[in-house]
N, C-alpha and C. Protein backbone atom coordinates (compact mmCIF):
# COMPACT_ATOMS: atom_id res chain seq x y z
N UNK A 1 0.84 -1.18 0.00
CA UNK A 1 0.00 0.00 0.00
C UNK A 1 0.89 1.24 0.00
N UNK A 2 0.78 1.78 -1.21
CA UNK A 2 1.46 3.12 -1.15
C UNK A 2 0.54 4.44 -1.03
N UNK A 3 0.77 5.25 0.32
CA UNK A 3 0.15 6.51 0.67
C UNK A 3 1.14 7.40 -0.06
N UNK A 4 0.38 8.62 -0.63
CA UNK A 4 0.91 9.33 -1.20
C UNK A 4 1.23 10.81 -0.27
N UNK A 5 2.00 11.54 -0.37
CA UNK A 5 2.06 12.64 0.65
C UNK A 5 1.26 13.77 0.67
N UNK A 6 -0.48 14.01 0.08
CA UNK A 6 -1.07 14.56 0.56
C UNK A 6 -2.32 13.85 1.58
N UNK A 7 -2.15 12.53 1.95
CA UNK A 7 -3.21 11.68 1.94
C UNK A 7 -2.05 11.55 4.02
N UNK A 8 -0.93 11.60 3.86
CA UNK A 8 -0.15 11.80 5.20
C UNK A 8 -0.48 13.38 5.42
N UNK A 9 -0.12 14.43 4.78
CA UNK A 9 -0.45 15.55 5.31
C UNK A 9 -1.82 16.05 5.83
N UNK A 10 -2.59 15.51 5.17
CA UNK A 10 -4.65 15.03 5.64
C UNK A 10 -4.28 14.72 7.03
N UNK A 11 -3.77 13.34 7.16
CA UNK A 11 -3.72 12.67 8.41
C UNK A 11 -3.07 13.96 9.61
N UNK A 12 -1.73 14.05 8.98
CA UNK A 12 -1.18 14.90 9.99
C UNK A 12 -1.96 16.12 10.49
N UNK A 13 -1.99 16.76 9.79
CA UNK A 13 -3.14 17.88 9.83
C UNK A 13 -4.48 17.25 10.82
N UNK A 14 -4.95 16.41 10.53
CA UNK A 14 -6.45 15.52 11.48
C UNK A 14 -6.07 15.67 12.52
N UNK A 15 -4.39 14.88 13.26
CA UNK A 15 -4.34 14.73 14.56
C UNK A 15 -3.95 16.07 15.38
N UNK A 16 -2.75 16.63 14.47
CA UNK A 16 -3.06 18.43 15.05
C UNK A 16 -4.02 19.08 15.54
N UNK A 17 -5.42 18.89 14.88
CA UNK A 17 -6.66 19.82 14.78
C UNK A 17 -6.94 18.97 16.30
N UNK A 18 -7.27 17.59 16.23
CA UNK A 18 -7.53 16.59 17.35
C UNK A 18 -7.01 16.72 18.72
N UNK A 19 -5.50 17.34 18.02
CA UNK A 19 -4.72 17.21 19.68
C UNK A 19 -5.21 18.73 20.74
N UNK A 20 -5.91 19.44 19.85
CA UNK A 20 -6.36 20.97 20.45
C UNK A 20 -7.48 20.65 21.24
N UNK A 21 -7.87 19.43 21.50
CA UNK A 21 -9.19 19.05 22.00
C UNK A 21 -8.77 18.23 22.94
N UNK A 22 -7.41 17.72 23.61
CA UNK A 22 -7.02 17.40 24.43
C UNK A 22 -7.26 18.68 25.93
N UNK A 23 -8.27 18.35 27.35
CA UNK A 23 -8.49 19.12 28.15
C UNK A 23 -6.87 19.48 29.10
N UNK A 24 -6.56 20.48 29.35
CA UNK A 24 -5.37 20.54 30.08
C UNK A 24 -5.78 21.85 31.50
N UNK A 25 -5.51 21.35 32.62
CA UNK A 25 -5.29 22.17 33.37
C UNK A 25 -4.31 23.82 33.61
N UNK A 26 -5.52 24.92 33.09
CA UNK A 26 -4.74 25.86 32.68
C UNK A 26 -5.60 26.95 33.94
N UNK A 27 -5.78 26.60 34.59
CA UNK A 27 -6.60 27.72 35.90
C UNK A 27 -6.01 27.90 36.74
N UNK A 28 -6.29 29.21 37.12
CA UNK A 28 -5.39 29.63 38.17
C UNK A 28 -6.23 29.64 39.38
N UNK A 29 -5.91 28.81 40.63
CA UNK A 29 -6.73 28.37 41.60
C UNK A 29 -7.23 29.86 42.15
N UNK A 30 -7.98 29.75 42.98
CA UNK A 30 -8.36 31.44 43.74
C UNK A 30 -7.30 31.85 44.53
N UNK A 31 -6.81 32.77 44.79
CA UNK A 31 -5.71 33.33 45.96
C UNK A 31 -6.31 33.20 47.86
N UNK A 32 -6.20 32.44 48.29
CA UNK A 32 -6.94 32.59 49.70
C UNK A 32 -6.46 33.08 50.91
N UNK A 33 -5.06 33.71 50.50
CA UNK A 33 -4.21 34.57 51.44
C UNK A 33 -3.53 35.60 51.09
N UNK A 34 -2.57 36.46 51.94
CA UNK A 34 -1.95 37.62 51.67
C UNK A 34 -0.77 36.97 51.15
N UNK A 35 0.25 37.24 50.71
CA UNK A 35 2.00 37.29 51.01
C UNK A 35 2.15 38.07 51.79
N UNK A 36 3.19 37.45 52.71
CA UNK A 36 4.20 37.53 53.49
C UNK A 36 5.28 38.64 53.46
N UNK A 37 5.46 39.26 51.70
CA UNK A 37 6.58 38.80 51.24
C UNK A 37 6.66 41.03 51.31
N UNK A 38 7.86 41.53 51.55
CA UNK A 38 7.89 43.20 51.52
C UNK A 38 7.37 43.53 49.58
N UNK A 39 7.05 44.88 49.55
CA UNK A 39 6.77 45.03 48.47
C UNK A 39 7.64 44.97 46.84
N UNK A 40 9.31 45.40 47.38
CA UNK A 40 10.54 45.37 46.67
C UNK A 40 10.62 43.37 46.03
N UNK A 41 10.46 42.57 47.01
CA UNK A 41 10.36 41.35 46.74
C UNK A 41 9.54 40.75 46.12
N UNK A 42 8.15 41.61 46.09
CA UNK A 42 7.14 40.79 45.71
C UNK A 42 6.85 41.23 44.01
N UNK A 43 7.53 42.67 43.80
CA UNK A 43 7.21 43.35 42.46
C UNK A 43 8.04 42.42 42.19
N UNK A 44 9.43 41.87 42.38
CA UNK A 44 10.83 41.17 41.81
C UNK A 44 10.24 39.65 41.62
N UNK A 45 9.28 38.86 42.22
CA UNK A 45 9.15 37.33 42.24
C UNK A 45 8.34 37.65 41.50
N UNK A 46 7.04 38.48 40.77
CA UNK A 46 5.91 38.59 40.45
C UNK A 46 6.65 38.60 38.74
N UNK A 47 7.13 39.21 39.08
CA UNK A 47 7.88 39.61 37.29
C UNK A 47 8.55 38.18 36.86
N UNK A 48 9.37 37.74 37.73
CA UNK A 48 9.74 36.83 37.10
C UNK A 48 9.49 35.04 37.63
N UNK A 49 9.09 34.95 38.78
CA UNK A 49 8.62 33.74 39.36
C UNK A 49 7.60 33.26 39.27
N UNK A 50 6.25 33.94 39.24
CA UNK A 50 4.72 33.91 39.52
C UNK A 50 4.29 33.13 38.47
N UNK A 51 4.99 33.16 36.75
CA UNK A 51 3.93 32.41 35.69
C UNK A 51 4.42 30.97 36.11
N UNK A 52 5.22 30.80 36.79
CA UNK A 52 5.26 29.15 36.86
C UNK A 52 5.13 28.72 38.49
N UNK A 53 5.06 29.83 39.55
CA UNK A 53 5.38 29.17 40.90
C UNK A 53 3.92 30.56 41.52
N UNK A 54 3.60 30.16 41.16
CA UNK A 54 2.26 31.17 42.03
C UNK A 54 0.58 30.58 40.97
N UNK A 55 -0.52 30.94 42.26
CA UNK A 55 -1.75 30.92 41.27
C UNK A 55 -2.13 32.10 40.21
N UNK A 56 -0.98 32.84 39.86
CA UNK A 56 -1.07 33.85 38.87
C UNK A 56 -0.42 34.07 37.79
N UNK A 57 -0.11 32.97 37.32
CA UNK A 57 0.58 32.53 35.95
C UNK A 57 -0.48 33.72 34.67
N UNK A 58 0.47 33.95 34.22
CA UNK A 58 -0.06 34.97 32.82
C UNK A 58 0.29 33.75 31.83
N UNK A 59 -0.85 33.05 31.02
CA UNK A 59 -0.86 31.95 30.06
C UNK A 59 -0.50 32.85 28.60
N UNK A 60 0.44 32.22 28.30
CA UNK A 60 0.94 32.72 26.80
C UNK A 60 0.03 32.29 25.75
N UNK A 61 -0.25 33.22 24.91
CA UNK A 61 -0.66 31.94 23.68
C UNK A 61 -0.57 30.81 23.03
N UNK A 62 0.89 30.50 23.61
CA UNK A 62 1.30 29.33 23.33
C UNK A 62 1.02 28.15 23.88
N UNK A 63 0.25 28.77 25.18
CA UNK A 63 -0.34 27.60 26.01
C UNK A 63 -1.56 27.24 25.69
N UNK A 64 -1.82 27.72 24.87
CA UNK A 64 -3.22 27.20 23.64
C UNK A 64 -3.24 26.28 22.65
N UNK A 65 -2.21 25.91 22.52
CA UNK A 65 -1.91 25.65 21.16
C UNK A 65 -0.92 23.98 21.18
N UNK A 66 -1.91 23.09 21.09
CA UNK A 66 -1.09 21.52 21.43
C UNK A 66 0.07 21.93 20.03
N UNK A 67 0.85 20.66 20.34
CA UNK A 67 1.58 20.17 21.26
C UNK A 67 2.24 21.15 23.10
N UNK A 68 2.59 22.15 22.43
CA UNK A 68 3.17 23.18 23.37
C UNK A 68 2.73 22.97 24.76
N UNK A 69 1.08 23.77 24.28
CA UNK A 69 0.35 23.62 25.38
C UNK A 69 0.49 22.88 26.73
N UNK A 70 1.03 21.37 26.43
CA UNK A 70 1.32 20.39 26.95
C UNK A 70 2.40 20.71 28.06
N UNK A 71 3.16 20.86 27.04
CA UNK A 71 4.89 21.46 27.87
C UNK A 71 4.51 22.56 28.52
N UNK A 72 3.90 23.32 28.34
CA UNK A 72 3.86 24.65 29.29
C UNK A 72 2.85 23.98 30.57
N UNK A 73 2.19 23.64 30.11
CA UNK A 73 0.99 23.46 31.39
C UNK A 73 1.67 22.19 32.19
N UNK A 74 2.67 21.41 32.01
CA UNK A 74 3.24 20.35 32.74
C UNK A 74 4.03 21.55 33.26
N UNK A 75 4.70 21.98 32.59
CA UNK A 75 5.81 23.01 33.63
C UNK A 75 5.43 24.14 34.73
N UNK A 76 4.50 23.99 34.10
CA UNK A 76 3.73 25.17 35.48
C UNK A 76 3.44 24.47 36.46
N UNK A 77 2.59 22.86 36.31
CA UNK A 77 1.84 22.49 37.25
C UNK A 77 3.10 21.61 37.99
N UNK A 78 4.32 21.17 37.71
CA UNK A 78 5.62 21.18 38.60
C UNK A 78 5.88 21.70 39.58
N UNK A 79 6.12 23.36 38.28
CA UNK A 79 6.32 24.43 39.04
C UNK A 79 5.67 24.77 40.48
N UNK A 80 4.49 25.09 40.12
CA UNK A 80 3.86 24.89 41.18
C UNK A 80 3.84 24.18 42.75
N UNK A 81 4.04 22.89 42.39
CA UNK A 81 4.18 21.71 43.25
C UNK A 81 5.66 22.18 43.93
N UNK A 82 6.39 22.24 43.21
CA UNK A 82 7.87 22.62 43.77
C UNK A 82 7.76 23.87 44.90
N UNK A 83 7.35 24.64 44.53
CA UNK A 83 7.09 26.05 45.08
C UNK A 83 5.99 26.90 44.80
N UNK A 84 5.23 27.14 45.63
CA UNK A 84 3.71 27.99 45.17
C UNK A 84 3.64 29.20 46.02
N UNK A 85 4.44 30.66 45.48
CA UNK A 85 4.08 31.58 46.10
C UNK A 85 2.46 31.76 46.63
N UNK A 86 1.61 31.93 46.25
CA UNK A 86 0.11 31.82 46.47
C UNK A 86 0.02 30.91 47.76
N UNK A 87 0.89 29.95 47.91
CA UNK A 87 0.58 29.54 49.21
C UNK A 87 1.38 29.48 50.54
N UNK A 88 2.72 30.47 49.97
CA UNK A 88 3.30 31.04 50.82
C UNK A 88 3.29 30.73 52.52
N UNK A 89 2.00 31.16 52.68
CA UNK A 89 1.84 31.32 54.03
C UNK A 89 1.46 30.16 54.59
N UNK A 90 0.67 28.70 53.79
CA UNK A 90 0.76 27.62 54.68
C UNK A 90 1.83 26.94 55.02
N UNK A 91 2.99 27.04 54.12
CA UNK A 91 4.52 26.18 54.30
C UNK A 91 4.75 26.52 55.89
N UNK A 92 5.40 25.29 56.29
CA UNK A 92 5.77 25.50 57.75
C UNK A 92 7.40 26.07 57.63
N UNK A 93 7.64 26.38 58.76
CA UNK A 93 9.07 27.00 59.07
C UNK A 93 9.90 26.22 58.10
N UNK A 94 9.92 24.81 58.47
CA UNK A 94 10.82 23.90 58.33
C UNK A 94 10.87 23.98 56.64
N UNK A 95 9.77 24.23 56.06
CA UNK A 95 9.56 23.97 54.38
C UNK A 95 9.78 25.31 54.01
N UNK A 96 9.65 26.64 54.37
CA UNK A 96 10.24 28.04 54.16
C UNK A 96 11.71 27.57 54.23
N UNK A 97 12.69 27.20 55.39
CA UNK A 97 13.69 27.19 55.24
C UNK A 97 14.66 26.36 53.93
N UNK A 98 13.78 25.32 54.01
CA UNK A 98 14.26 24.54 52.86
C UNK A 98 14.14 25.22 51.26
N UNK A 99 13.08 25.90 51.19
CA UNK A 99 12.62 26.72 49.95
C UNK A 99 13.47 27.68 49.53
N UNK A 100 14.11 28.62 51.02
CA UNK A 100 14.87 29.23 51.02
C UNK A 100 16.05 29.06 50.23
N UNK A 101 16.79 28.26 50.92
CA UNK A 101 17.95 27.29 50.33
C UNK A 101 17.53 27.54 48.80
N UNK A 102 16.74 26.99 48.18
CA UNK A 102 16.66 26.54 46.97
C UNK A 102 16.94 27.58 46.00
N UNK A 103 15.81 28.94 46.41
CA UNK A 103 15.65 30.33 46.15
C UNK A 103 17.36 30.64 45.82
N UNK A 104 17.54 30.64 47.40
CA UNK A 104 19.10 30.85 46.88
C UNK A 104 20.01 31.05 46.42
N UNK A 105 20.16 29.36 46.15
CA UNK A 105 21.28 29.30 44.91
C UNK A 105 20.78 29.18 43.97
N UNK A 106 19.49 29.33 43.33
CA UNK A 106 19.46 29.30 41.98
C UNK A 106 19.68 31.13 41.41
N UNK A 107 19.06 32.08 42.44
CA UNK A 107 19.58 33.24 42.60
C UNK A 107 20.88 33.74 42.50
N UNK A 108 21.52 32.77 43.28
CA UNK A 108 23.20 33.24 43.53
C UNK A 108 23.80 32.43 42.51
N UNK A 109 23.83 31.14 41.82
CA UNK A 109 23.94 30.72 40.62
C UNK A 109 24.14 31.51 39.29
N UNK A 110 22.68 32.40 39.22
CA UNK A 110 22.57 32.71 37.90
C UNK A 110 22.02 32.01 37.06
N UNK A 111 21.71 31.12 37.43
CA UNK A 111 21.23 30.03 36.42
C UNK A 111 19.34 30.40 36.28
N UNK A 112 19.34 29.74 34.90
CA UNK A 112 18.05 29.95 34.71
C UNK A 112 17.38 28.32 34.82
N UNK A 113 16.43 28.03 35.80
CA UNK A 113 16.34 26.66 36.07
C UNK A 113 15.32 26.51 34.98
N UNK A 114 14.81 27.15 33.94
CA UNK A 114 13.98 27.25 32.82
C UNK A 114 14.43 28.25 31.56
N UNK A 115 15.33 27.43 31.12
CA UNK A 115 16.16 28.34 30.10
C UNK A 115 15.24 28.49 29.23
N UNK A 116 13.83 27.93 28.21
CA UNK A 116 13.64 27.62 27.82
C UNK A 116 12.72 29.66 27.78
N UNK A 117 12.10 29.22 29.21
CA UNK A 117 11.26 30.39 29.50
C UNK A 117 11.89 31.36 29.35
N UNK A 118 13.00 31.24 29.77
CA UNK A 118 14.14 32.93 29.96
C UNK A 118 14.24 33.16 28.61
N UNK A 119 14.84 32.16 27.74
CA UNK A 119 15.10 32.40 26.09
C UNK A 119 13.96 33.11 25.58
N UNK A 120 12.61 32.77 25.99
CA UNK A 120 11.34 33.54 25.22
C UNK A 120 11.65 34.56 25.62
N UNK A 121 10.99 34.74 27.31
CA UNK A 121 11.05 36.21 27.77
C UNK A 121 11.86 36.77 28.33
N UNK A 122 12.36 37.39 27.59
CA UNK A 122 14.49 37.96 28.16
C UNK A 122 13.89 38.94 29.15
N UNK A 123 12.88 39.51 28.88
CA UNK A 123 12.80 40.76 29.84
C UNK A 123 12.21 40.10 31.60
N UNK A 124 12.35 38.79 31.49
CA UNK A 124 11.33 38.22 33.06
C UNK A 124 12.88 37.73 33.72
N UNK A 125 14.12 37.71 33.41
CA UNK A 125 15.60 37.50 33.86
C UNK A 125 15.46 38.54 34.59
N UNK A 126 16.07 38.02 36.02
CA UNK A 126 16.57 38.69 37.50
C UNK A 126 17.82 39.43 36.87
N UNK A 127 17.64 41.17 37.02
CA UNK A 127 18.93 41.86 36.99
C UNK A 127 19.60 41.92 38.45
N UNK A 128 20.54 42.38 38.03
CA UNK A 128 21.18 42.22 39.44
C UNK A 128 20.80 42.64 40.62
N UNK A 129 20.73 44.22 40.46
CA UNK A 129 19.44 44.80 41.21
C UNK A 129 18.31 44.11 41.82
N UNK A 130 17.69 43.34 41.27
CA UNK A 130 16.45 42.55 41.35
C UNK A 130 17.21 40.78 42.37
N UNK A 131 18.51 40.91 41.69
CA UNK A 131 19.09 39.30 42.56
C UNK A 131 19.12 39.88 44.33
N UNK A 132 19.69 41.02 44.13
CA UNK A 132 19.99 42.02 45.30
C UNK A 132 18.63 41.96 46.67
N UNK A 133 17.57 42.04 45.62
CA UNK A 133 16.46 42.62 46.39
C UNK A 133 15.81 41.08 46.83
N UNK A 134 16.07 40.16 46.52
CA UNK A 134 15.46 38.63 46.37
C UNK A 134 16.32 38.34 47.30
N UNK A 135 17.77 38.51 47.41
CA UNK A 135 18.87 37.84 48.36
C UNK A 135 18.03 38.55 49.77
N UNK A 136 17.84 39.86 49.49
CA UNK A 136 17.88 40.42 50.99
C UNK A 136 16.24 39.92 51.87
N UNK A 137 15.01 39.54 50.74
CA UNK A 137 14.02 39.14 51.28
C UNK A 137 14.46 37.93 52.17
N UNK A 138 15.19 37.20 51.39
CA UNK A 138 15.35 35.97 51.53
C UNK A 138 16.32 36.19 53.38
N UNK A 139 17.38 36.97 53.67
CA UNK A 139 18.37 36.96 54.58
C UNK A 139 17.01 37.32 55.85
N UNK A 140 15.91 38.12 55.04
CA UNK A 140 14.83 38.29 56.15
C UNK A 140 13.67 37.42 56.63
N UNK A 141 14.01 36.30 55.82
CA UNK A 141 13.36 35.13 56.79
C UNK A 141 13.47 34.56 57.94
């Protein structure tokens, strides 16, 4: 049986259109507390932490759009799990301190633990200024 290559591009095209109809968790739960967090810290995590580690992710268009969709909404809902500003205030001491740590060195690193995200949005990268103001929230835990 020989398929010819508009009779594969049909197909391909079918499961594309198909895969947009796959349901994905893209909501941002309700906020049910304050932060904790001074205002210098919170403009600095909001800009660049919040679309993947808070219930206030700003969804790209790209998170519309399968395959992508997929990858973004798994990385958020990680994200999340790993660290959820939004819930800030239930972590116990013991899980702030540990979070801390983490905050840290990925801060004092430099590293982008989502190069992927940083590569899109160059402008959501911690300037130094901004590492400055994150180190010192952080020394005020």
């Amino acid at each position: 049986m020989n398929t010819s290559f508009q009779s594969k591009a049909s197909w391909t095209l079918l499961v594309l259109i198909l895969m947009q109809f796959v349901p994905l968790n893209r909501i941002n739960p309700r906020i049910t507390a304050k932060h904790e967090l001074n205002g210098n810290a919170q403009h600095t995590l909001k800009k660049t932490c919040y679309d993947c580690h808070s219930n206030e992710t700003q969804w790209a268009r790209l998170a519309y759009i399968a395959p992508v969709s997929w990858v973004i909404s798994s990385t958020v809902s990680s994200g999340r799990t790993a660290l959820n500003f939004s819930k800030w205030q239930n972590y116990t001491m013991q899980e702030k301190k540990l979070l801390r740590k983490k905050i840290e060195w990925i801060v004092l690193e430099g590293t982008a633990h989502q190069p992927l995200y940083y590569a899109l949005k160059t402008s959501k990268a911690l300037t130094h200024d901004e590492n400055q103001v994150v180190l010192q929230w952080l020394n005020e835990l």
